[in-house]
C-alpha atoms as a PDB file:
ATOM      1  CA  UNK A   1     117.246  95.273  67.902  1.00  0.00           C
ATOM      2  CA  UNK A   2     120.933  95.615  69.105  1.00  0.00           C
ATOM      3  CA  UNK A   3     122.234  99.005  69.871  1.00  0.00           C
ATOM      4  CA  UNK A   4     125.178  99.612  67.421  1.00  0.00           C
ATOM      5  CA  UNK A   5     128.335 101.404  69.448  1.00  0.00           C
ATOM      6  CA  UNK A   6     129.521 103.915  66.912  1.00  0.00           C
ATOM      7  CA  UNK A   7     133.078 104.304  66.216  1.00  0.00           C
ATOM      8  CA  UNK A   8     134.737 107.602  66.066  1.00  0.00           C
ATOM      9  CA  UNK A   9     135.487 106.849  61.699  1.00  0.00           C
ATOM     10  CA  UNK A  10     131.211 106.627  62.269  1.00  0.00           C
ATOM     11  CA  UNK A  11     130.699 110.178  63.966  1.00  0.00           C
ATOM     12  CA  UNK A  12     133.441 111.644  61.516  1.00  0.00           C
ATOM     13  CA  UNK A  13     131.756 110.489  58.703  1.00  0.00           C
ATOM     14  CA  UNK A  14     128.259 111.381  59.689  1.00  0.00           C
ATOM     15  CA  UNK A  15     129.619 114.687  60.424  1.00  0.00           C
ATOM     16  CA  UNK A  16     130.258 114.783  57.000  1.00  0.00           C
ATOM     17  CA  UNK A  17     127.157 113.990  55.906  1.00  0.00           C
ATOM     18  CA  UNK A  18     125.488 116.297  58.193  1.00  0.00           C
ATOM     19  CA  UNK A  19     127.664 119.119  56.853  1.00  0.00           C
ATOM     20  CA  UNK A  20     126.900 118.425  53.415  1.00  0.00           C
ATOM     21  CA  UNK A  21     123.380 119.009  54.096  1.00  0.00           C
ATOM     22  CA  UNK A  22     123.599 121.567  55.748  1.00  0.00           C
ATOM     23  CA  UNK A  23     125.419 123.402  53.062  1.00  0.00           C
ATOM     24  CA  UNK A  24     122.602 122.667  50.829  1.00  0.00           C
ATOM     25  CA  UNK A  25     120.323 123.736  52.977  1.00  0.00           C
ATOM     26  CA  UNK A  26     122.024 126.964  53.645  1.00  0.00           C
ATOM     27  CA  UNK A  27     122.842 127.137  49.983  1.00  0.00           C
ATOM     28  CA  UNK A  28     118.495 127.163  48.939  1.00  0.00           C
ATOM     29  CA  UNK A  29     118.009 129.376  52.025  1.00  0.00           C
ATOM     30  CA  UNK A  30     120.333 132.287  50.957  1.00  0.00           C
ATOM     31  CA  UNK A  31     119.193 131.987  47.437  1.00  0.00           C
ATOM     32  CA  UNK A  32     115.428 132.742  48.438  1.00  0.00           C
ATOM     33  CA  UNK A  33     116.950 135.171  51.488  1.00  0.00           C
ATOM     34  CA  UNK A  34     115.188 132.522  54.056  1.00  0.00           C
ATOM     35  CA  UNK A  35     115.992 132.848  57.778  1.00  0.00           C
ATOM     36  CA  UNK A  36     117.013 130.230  60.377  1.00  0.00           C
ATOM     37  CA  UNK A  37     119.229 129.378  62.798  1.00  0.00           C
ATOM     38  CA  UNK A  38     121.601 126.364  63.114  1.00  0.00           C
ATOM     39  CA  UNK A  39     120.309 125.505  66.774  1.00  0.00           C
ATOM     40  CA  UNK A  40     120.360 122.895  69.805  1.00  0.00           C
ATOM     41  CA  UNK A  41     124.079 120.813  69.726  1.00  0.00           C
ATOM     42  CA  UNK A  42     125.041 122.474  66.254  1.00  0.00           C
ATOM     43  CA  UNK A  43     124.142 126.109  67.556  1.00  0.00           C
ATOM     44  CA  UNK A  44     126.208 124.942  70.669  1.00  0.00           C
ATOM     45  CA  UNK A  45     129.430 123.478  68.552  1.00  0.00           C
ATOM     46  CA  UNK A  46     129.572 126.312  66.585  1.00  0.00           C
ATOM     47  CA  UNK A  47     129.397 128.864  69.919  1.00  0.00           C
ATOM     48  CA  UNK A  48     132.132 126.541  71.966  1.00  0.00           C
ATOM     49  CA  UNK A  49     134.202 125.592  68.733  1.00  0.00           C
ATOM     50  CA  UNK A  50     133.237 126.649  65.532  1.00  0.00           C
ATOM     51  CA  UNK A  51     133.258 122.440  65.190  1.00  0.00           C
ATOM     52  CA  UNK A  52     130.797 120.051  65.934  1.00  0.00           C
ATOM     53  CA  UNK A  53     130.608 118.543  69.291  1.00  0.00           C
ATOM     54  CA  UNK A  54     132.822 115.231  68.931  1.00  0.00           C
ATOM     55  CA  UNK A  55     130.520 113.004  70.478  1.00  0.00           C
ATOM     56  CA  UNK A  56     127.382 114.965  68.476  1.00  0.00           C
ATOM     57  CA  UNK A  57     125.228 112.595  65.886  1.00  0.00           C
ATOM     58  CA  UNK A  58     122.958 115.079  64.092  1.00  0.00           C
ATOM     59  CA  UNK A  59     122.679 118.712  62.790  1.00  0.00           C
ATOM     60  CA  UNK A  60     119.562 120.802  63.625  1.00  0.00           C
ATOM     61  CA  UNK A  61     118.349 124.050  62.446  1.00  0.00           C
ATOM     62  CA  UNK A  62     115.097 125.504  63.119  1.00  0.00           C
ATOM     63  CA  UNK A  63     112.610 128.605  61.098  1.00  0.00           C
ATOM     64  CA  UNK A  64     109.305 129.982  62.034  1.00  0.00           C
ATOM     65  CA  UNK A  65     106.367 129.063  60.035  1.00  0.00           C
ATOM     66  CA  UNK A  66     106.679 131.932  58.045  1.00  0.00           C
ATOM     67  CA  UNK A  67     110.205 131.181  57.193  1.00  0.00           C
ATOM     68  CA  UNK A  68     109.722 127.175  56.894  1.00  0.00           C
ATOM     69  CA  UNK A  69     106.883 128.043  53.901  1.00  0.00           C
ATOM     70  CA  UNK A  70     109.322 129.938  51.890  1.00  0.00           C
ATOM     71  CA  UNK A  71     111.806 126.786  52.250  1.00  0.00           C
ATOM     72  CA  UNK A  72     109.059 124.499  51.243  1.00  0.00           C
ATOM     73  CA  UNK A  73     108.451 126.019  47.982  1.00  0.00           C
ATOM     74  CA  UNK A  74     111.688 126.854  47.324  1.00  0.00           C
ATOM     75  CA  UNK A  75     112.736 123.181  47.669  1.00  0.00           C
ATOM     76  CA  UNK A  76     110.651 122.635  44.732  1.00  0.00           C
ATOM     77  CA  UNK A  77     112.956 124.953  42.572  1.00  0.00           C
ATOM     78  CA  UNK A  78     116.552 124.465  43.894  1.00  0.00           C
ATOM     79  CA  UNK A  79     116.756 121.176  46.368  1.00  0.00           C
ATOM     80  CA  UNK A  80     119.494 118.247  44.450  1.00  0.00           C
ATOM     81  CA  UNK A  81     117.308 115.402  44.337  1.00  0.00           C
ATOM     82  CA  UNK A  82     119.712 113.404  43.279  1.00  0.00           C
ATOM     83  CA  UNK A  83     121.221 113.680  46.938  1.00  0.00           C
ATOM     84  CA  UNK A  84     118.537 114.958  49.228  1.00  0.00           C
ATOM     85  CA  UNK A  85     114.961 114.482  49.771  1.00  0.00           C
ATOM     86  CA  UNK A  86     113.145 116.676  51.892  1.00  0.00           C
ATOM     87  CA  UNK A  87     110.606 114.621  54.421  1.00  0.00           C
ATOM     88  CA  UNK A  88     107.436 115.397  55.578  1.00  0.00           C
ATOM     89  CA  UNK A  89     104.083 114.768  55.575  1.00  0.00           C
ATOM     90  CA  UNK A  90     103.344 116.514  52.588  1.00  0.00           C
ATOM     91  CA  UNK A  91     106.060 114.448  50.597  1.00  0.00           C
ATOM     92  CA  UNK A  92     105.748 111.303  52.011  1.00  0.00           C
ATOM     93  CA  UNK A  93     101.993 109.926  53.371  1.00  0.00           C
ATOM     94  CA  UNK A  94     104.009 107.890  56.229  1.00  0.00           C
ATOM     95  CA  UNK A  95     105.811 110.487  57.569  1.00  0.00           C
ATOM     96  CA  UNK A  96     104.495 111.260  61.282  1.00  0.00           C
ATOM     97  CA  UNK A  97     106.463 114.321  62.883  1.00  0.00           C
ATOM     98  CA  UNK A  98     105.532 117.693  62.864  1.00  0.00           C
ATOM     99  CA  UNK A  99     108.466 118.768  61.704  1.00  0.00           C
ATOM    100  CA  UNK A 100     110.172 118.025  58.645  1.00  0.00           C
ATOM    101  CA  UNK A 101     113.887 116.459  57.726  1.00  0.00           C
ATOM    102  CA  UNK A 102     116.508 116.554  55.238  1.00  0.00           C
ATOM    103  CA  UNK A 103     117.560 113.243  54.269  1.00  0.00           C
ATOM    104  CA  UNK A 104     121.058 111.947  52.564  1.00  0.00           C
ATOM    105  CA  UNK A 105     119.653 109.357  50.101  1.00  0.00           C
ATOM    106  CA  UNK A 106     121.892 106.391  49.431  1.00  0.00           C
ATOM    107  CA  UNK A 107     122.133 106.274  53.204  1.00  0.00           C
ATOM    108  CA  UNK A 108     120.828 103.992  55.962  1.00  0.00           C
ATOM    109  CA  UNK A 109     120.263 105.381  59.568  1.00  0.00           C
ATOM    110  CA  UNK A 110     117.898 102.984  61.532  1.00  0.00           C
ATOM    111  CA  UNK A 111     116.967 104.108  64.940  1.00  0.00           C
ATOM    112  CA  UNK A 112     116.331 102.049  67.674  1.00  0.00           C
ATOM    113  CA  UNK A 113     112.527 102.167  68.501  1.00  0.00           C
ATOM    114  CA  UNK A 114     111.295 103.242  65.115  1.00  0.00           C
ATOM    115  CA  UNK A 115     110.751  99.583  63.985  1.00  0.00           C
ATOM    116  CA  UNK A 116     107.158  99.932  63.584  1.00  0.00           C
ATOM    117  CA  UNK A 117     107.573 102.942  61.675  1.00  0.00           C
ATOM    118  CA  UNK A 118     107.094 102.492  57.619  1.00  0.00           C
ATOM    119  CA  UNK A 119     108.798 106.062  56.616  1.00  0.00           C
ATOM    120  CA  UNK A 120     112.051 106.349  55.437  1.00  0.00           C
ATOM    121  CA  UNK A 121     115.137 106.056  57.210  1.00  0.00           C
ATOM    122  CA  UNK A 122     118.050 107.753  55.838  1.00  0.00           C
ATOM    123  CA  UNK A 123     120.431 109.781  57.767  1.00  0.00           C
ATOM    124  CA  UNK A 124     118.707 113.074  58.145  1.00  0.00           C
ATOM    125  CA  UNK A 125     118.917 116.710  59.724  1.00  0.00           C
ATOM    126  CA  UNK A 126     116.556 117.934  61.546  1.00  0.00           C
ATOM    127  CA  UNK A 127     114.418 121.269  60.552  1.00  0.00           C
ATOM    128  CA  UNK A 128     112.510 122.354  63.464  1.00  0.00           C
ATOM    129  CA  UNK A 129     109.870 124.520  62.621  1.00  0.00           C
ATOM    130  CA  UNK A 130     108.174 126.684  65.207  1.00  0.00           C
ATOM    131  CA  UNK A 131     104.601 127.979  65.857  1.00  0.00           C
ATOM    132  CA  UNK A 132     103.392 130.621  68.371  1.00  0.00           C
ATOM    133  CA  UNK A 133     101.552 129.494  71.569  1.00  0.00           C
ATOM    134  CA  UNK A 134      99.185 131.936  73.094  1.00  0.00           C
ATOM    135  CA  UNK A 135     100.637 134.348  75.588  1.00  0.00           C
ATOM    136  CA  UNK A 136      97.583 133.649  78.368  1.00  0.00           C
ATOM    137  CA  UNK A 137      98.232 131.156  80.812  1.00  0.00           C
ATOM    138  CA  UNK A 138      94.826 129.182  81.101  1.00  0.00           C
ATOM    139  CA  UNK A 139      94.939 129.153  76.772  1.00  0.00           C
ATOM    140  CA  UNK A 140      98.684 127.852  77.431  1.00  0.00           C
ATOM    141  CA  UNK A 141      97.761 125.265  79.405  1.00  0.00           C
ATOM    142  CA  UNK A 142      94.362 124.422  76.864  1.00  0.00           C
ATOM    143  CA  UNK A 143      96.975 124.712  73.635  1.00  0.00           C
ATOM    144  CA  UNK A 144      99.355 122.349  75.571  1.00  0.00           C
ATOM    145  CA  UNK A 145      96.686 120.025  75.700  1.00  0.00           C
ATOM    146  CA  UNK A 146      95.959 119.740  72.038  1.00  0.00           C
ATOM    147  CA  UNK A 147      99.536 119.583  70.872  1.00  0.00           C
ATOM    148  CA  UNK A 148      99.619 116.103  73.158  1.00  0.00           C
ATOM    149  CA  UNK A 149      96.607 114.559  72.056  1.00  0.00           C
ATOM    150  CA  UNK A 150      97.776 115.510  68.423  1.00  0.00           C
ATOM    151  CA  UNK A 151     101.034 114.074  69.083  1.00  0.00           C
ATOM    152  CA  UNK A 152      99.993 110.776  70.812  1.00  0.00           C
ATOM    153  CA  UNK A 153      97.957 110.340  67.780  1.00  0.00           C
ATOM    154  CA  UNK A 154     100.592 110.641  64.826  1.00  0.00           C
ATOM    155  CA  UNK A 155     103.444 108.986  67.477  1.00  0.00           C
ATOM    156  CA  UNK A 156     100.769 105.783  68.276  1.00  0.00           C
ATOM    157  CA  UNK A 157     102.128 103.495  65.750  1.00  0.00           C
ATOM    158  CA  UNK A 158     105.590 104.127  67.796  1.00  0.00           C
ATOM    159  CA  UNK A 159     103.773 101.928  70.545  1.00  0.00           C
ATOM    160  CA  UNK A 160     101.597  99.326  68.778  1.00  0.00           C
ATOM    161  CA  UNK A 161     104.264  96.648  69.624  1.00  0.00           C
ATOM    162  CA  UNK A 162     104.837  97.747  73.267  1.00  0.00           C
ATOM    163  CA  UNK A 163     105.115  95.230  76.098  1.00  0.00           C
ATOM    164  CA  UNK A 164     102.124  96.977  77.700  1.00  0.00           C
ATOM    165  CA  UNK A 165      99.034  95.430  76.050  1.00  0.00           C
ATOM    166  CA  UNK A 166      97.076  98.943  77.708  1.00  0.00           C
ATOM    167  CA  UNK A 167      99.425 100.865  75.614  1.00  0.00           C
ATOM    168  CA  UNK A 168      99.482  98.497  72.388  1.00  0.00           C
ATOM    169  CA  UNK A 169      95.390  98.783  72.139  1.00  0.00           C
ATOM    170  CA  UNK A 170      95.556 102.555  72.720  1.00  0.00           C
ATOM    171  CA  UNK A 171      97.789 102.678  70.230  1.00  0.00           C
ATOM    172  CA  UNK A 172      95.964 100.561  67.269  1.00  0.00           C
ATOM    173  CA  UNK A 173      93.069 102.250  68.646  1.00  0.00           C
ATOM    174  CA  UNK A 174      94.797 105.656  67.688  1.00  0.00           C
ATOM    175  CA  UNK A 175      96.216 104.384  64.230  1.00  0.00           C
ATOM    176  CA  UNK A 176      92.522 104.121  63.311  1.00  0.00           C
ATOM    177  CA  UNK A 177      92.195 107.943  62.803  1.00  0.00           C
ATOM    178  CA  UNK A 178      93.304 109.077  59.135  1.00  0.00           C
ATOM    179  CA  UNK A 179      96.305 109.960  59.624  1.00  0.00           C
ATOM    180  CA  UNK A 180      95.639 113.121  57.312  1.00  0.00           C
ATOM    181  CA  UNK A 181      92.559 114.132  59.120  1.00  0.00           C
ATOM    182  CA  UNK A 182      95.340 114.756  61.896  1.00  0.00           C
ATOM    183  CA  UNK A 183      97.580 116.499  59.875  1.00  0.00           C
ATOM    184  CA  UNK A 184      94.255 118.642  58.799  1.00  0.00           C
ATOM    185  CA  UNK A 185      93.385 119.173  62.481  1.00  0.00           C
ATOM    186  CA  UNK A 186      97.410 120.498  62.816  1.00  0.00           C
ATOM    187  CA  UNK A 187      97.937 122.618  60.264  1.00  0.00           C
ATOM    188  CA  UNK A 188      94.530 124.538  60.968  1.00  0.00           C
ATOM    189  CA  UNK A 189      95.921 124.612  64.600  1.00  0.00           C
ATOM    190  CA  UNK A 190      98.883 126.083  63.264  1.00  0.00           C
ATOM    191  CA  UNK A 191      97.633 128.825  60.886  1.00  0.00           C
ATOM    192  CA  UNK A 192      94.884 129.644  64.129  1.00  0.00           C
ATOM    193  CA  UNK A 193      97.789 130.599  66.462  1.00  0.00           C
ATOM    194  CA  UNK A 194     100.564 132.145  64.152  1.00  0.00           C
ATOM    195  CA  UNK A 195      97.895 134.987  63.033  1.00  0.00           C
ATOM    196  CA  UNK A 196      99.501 137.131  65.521  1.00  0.00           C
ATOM    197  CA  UNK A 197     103.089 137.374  67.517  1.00  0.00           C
ATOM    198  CA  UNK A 198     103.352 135.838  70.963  1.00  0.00           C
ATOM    199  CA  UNK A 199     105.774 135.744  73.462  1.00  0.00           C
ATOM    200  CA  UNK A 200     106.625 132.335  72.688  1.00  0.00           C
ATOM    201  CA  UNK A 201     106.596 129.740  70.257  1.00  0.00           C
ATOM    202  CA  UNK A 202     107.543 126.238  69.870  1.00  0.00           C
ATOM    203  CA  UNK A 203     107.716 122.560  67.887  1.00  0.00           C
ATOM    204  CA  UNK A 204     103.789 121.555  68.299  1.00  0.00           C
ATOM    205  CA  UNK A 205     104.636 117.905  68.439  1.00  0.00           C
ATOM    206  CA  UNK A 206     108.038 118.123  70.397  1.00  0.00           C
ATOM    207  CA  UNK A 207     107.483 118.416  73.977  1.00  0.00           C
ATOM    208  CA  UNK A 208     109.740 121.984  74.779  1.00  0.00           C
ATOM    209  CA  UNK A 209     113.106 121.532  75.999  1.00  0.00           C
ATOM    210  CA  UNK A 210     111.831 123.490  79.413  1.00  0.00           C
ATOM    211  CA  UNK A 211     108.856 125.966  80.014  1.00  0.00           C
ATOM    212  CA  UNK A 212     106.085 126.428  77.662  1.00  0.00           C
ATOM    213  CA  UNK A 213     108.399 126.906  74.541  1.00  0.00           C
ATOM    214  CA  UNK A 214     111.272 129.241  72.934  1.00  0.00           C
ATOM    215  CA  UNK A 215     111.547 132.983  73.550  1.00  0.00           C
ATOM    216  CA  UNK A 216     110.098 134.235  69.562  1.00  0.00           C
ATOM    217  CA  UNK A 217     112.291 136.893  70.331  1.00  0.00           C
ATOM    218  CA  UNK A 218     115.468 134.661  69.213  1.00  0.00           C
ATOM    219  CA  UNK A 219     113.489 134.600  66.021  1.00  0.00           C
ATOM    220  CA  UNK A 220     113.583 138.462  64.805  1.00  0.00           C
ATOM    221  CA  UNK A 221     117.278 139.529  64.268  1.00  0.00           C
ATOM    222  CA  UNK A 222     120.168 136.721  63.276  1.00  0.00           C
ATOM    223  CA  UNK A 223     123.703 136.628  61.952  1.00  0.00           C
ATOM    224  CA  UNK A 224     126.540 134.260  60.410  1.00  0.00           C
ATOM    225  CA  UNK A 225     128.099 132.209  62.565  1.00  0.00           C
ATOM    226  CA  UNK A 226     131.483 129.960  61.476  1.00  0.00           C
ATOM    227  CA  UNK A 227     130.837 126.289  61.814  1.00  0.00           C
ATOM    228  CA  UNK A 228     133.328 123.688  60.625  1.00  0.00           C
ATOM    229  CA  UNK A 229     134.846 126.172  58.122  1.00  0.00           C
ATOM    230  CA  UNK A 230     131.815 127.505  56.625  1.00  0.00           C
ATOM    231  CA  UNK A 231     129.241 130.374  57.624  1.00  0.00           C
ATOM    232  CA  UNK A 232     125.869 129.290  58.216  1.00  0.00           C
ATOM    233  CA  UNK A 233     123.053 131.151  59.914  1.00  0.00           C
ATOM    234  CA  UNK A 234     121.987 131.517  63.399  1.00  0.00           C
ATOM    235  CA  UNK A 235     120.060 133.866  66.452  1.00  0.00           C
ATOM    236  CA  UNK A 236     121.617 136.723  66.949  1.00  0.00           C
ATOM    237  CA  UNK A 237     120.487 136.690  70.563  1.00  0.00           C
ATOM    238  CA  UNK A 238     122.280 132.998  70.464  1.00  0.00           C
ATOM    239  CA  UNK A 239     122.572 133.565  74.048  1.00  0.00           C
ATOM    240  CA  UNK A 240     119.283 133.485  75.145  1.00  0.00           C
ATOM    241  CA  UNK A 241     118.801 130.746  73.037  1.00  0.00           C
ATOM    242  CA  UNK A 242     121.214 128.757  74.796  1.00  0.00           C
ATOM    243  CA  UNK A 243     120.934 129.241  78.354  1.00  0.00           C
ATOM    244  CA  UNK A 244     117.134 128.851  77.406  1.00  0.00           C
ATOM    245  CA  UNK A 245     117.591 124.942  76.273  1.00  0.00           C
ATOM    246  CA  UNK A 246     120.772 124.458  78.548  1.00  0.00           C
ATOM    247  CA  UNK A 247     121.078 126.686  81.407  1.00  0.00           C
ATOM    248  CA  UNK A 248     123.065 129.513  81.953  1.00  0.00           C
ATOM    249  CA  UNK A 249     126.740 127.588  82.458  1.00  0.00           C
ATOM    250  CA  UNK A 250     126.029 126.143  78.893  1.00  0.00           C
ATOM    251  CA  UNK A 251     129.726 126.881  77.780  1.00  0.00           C
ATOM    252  CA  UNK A 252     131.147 124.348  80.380  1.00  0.00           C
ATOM    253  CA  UNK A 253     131.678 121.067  79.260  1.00  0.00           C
ATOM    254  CA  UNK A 254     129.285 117.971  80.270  1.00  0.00           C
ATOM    255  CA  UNK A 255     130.597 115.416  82.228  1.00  0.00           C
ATOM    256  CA  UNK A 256     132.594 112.456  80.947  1.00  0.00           C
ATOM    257  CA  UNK A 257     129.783 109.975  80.664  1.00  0.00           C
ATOM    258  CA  UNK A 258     127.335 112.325  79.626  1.00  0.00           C
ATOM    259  CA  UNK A 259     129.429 112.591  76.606  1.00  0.00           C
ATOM    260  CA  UNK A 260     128.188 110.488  73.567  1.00  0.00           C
ATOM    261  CA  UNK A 261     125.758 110.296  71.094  1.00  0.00           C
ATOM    262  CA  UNK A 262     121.829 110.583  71.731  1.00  0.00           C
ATOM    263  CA  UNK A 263     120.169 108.774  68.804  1.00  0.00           C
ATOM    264  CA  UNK A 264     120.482 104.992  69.684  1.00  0.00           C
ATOM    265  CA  UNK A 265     121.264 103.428  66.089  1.00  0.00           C
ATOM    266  CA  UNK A 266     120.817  99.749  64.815  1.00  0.00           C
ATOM    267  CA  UNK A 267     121.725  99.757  61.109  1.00  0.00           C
ATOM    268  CA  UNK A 268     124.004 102.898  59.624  1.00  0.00           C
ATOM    269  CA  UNK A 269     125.401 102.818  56.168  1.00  0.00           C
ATOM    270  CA  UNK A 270     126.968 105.496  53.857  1.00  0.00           C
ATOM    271  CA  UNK A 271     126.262 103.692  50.942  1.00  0.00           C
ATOM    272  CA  UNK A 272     129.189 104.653  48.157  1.00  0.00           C
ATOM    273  CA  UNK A 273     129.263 108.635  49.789  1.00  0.00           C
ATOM    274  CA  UNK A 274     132.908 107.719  51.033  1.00  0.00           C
ATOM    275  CA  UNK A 275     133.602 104.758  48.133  1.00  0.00           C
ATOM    276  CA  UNK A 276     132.638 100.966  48.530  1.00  0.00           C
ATOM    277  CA  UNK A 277     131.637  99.889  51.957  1.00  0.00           C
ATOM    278  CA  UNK A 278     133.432  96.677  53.367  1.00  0.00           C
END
């Protein structure tokens, strides 16, 4: 599928939607006094600018386990289904990340490479939830293991169309596995290493943005943060955070061509959100 060049009205406007959802998120969080951080580009907009990056195409946030529970349940009680719907495996049977999203229904946000995939695809925001990995290096290495074979499996029907007919067999192979004998398999994982703290923790099906994962320590204490005129939640060791997933010059600017959007798009709609769509 062709690569769809967004145009700045695009990036304003999913901005937008982004915020919105964000407020509700924050909105449920602070209701049920639920912690997380705003984290990764958003953290980083809100640190530089109070504003989101211009050329920025998502929100994230991210909660321990712990935390992420709490926001499950409470969804339940306070989330506007008539605008959001929260995704994951546990509300939708063909949902495949280990982590969950926030969608804007009414919306269409088709990425490139997710063809194959049959679960939704409405703009979203990312919640990253994070686990603790064992603080011994051999188990490290063993637990890094298992999070890859657990995400190859749930990420195989990614690849069952690939040009590499090695890769395309693997993957129907793969897709043969119940799909919630996996998710089983993970959540046991999960509850097995979070029953005490470690020195770090981390997205068991997201490969860590460097190292073995993120300091937990950014996880104890937080604070409000101003971010496109509202306050939302965030580390208060942001810092750390941020010269953990982009070094320790993160306040300098990227350079010119590095600066655009990272989720390739093929089909984006806002529906009626900002009135009738030409």
């Amino acid at each position: 599928m062709d690569k769809l060049i967004l145009t700045d009205d695009q990036i304003e406007k999913l901005h937008k939607v982004g915020l919105e959802m964000l407020i509700e998120f924050d909105r449920i969080c602070r209701k049920e006094n639920i912690k997380y951080s705003i984290e990764s580009g958003t953290l980083l907009g809100a640190v530089r600018d109070g504003r989101f990056i211009p050329w920025d195409d998502d929100v994230d946030v991210s909660m321990t386990r712990a935390e992420y529970n709490k926001f499950f349940a409470a969804c339940d009680k306070y989330l506007d289904k008539s605008r959001f719907f929260l995704d994951c495996h546990e509300n939708d049977s063909e949902y495949i990340f280990g982590y969950s999203k926030l969608r804007r229904l009414g919306t269409v946000f088709r990425q490139i490479g997710h063809e194959t995939l049959t679960q939704r695809n409405e703009i979203f925001m990312d919640i990253i939830i994070l686990d603790n990995i064992p603080d011994h290096h051999i188990s490290r290495i063993i637990h890094s293991k298992i999070c890859n074979i657990i995400k190859t499996i749930l990420n195989a029907q990614l690849n069952i169309k690939s040009n590499n007919p090695i890769v395309r067999l693997r993957s129907k192979l793969l897709m043969l596995i119940p799909r919630n004998a996996v998710f089983s398999i993970l959540y046991s994982f999960e509850r097995i290493n979070n029953r005490k703290d470690t020195e770090l923790c981390r997205v068991y099906t997201y490969t860590p943005a460097s190292g073995w994962g993120v300091p937990t320590k950014c996880y104890k204490k937080y604070r409000d943060i101003k971010f496109e005129n509202h306050k939302f939640m965030c580390f208060d060791d942001y810092d750390s955070y941020l010269k953990y997933a982009y070094g320790n010059h993160y306040m300098e600017l990227p350079s010119v061509e590095k600066r655009k959007p990272h989720i390739n798009v093929s089909e984006l709609s806002f529906g009626d959100i900002f009135g009738k769509e030409e």
